[in-house]
Protein backbone atom coordinates (compact mmCIF):
# COMPACT_ATOMS: atom_id res chain seq x y z
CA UNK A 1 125.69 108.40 87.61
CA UNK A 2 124.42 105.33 86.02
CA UNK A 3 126.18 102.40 84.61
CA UNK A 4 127.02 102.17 81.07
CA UNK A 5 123.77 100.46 80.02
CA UNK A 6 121.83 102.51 81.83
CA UNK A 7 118.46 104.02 82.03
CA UNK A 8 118.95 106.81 79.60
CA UNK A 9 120.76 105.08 77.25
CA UNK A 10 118.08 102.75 77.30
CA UNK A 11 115.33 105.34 77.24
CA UNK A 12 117.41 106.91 74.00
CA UNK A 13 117.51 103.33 72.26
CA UNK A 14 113.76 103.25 72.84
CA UNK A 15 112.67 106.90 71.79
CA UNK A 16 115.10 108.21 69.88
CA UNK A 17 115.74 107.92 66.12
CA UNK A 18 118.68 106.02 65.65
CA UNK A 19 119.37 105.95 69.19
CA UNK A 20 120.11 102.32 69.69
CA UNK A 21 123.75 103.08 67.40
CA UNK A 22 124.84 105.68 70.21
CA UNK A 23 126.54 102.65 72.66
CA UNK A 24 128.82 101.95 69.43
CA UNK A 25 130.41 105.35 69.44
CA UNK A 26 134.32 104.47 70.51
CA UNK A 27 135.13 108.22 70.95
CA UNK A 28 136.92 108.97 68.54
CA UNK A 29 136.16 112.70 67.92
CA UNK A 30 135.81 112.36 64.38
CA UNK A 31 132.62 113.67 64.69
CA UNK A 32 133.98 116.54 66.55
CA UNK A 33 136.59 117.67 64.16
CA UNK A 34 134.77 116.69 61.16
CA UNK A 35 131.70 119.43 61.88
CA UNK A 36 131.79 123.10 60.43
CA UNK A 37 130.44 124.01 63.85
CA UNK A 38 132.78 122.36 65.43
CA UNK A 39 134.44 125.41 67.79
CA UNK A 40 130.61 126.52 68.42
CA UNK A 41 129.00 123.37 70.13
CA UNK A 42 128.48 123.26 73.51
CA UNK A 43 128.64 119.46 73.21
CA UNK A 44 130.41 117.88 69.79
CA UNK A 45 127.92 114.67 69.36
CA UNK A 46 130.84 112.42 70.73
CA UNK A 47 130.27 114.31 73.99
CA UNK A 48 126.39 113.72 73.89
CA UNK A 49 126.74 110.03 73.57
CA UNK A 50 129.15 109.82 76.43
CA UNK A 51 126.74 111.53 78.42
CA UNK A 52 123.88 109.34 77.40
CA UNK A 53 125.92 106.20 78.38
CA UNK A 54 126.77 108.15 81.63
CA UNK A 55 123.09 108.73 82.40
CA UNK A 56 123.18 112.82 82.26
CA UNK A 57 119.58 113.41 81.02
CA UNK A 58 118.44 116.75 81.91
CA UNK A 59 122.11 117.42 80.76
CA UNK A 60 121.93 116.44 77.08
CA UNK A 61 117.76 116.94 76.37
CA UNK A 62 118.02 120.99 77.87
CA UNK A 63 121.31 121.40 75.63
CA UNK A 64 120.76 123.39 72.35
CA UNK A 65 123.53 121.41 70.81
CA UNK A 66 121.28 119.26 68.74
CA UNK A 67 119.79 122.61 67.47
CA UNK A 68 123.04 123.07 66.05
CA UNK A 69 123.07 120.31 63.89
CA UNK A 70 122.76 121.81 59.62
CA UNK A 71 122.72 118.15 58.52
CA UNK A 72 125.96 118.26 56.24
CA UNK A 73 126.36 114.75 57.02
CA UNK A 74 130.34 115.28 57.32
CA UNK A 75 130.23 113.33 60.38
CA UNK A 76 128.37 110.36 58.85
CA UNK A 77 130.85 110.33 56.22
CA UNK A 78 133.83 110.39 58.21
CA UNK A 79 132.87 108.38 61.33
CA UNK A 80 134.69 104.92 61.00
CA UNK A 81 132.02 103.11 63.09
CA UNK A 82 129.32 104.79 60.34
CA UNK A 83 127.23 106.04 62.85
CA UNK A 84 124.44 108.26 61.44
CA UNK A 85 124.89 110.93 63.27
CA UNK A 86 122.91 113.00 61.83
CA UNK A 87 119.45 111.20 62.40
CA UNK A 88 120.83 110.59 66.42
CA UNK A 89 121.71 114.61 66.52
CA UNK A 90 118.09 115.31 65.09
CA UNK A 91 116.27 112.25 67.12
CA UNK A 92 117.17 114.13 70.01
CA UNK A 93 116.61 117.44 69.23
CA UNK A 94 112.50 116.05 68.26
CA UNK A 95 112.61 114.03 71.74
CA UNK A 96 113.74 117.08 73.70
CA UNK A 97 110.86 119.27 72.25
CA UNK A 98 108.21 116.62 72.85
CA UNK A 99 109.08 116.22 76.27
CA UNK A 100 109.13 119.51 76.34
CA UNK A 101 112.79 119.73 77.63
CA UNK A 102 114.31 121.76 74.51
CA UNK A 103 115.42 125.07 75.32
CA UNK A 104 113.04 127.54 74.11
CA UNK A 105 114.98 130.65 73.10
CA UNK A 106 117.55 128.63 70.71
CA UNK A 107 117.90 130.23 67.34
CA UNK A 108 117.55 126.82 65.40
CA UNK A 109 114.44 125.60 67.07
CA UNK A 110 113.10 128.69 66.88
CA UNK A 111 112.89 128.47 63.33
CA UNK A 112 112.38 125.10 63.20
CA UNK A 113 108.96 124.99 64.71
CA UNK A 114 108.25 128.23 62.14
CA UNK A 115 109.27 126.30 59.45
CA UNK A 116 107.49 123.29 60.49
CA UNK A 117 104.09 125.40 60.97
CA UNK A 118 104.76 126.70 57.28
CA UNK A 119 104.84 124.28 55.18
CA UNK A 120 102.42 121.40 57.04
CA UNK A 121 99.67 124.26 57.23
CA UNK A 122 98.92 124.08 53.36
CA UNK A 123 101.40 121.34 52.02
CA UNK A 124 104.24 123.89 50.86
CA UNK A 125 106.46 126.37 52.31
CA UNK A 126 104.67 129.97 51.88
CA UNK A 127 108.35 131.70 51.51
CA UNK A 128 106.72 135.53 52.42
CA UNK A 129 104.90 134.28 55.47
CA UNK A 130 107.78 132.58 56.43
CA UNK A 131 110.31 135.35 56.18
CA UNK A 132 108.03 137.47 58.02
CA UNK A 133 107.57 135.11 61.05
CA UNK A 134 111.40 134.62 61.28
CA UNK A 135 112.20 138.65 61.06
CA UNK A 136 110.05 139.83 63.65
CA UNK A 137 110.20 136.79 65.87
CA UNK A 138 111.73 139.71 68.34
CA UNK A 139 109.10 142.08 67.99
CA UNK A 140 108.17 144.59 65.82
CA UNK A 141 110.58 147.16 65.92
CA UNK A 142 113.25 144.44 64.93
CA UNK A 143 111.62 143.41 62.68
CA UNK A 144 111.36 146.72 60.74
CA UNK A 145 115.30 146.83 61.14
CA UNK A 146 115.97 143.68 60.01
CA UNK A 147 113.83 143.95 56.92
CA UNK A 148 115.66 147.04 56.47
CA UNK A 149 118.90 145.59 56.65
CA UNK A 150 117.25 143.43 53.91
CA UNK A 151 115.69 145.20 51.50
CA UNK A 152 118.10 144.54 48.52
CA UNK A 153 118.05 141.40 48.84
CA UNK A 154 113.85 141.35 48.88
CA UNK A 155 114.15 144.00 45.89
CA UNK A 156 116.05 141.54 44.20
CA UNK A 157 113.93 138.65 45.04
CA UNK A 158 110.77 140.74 43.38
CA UNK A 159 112.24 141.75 40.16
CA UNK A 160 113.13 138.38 39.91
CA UNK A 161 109.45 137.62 40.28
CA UNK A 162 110.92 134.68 42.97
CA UNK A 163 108.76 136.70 46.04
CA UNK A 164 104.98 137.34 45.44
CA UNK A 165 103.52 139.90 48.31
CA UNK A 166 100.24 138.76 47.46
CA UNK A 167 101.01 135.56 48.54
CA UNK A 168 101.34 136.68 52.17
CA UNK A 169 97.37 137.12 52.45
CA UNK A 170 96.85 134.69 49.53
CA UNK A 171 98.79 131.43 49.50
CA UNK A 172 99.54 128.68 47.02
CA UNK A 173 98.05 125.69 48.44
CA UNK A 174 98.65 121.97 47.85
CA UNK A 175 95.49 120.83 45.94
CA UNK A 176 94.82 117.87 48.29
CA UNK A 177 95.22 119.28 51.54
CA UNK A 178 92.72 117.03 53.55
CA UNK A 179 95.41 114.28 51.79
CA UNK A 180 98.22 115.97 53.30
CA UNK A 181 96.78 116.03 57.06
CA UNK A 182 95.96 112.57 56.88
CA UNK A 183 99.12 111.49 55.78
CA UNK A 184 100.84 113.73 58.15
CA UNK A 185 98.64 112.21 61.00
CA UNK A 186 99.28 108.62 60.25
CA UNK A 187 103.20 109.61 60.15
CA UNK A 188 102.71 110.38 63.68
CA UNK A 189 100.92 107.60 64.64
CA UNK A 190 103.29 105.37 63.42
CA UNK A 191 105.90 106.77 64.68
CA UNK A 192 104.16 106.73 68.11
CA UNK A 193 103.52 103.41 68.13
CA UNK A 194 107.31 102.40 67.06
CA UNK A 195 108.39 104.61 69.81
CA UNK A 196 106.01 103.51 72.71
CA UNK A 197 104.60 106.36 73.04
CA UNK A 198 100.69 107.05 74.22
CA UNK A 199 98.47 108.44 71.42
């Protein structure tokens, strides 16, 4: 076990969003009691920074509790030390996947990484495609049941003209999507370089 300054919490002030607040948490488990997944987490966030500051790193980047994070921010709001918990939940959850350390069958990051794909492939979310990816993540056959299970709602979404089935073989695109690449790829670098991390 390392000491309270220790190499992971120093690694986490280094690479992680928002990392360097996670030696002011005083334990308070406002945090804890303030989230609506609260009974669900394997670790509340208070937990994760006491593990950080106790040097358990394969421990808190293999967890899937920052997957659980839905960014309602009722922990930033509550947390008398104004920690923004939120950004430290998600830092980690990003860290974790680049190291490659995340676990891979959580739900969250799952669809995440689907989401992600989505909307930086053409500059906006393609809603069909998306839908599509997330029902039959588990194959095909579940994926026929769970569009099944479904098909109300996606009735309702096309007499509402909100769901185009064109659009999964012919996509609105953002008109400047060279623009949106290079923008996305100078986000990265930047935040490479602020993290210390090799291009």
């Amino acid at each position: 076990m390392s000491d309270y300054a220790g190499d992971f919490l120093r690694e986490v002030e280094a690479r992680v969003e928002e990392g360097e607040w996670v030696k002011m948490c005083m334990q308070c488990g406002v945090c804890a009691g303030s989230c609506p997944f609260g009974e669900h987490w394997e670790h509340s966030p208070q937990k994760i920074f006491m593990m950080i500051r106790a040097g358990k790193r394969e421990e808190v980047l293999t967890s899937d509790s920052m997957w659980m994070c839905t960014s309602c921010y009722n922990c930033v709001v509550r947390c008398p030390r104004e920690l923004p918990i939120t950004q430290i939940m998600h830092g980690l959850a990003t860290y974790a996947e680049r190291l490659g350390l995340a676990p891979k069958m959580q739900p969250t990051r799952r669809f995440s990484l689907v989401f992600w794909n989505n909307c930086t492939k053409t500059g906006r979310v393609n809603e069909l495609k998306l839908v599509m990816q997330v029902y039959f993540r588990n194959g095909f056959i579940a994926g026929l049941k769970e569009a099944w299970n479904m098909r109300r709602v996606g009735l309702g979404l096309l007499l509402a003209k909100r769901m185009n089935p064109f659009e999964l073989f012919l996509p609105h695109r953002c008109k400047d999507q060279k623009g949106i690449q290079a923008m996305l790829k100078k986000a990265y670098e930047i935040e490479d370089r602020k993290r210390g991390f090799d291009s």
